[in-house]
Protein backbone atom coordinates (compact mmCIF):
# COMPACT_ATOMS: atom_id res chain seq x y z
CA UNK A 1 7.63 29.75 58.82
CA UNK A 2 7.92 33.21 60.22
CA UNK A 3 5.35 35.62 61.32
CA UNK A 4 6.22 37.86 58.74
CA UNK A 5 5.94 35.17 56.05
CA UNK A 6 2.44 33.79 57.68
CA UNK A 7 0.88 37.29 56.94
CA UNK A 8 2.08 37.54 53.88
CA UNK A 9 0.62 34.60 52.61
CA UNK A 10 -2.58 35.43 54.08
CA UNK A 11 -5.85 37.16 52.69
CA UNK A 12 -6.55 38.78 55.42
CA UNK A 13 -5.73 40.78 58.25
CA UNK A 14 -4.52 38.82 61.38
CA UNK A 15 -4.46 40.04 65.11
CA UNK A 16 -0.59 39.06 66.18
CA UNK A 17 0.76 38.78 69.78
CA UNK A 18 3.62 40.31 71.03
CA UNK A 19 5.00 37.09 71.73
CA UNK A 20 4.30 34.20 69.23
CA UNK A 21 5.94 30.71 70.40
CA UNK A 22 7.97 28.88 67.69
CA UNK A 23 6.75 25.21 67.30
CA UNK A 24 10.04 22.96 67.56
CA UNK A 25 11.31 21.44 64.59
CA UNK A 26 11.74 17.46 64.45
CA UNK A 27 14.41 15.68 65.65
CA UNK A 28 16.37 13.41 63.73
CA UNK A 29 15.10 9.95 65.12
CA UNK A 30 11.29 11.99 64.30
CA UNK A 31 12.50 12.43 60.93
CA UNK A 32 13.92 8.89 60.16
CA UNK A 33 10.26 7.55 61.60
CA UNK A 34 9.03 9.79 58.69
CA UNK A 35 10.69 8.89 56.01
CA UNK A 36 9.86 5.02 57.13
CA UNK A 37 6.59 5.44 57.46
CA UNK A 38 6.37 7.96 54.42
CA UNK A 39 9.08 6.90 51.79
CA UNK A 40 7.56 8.39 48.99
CA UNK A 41 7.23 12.03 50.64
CA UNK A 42 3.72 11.91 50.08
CA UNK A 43 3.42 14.35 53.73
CA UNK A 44 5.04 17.62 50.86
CA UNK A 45 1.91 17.42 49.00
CA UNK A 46 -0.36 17.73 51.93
CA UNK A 47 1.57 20.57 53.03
CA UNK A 48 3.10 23.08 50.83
CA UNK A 49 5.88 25.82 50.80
CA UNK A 50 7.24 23.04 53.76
């Protein structure tokens, strides 16, 4: 999710950095450990818009 899409899903007014890190996605053995442990995709629900 961008920065720009974070504030415009919020409420509120946010104080912003001029540098914001980006979180690193997961890699594909992370994702097959997922969907093992997680089958049904149950881990969408708890998080939407993912």
């Amino acid at each position: 999710m961008s920065v720009e899409e974070v504030l415009e899903a919020t409420g509120f007014e946010l104080v912003v950095p001029e540098q914001v890190p980006e979180t690193r996605g997961p890699t594909p053995e992370e994702l097959e450990q997922l969907e093992r442990i997680d089958p049904q995709g149950l881990r969408f629900r708890e998080v939407a818009g993912s």
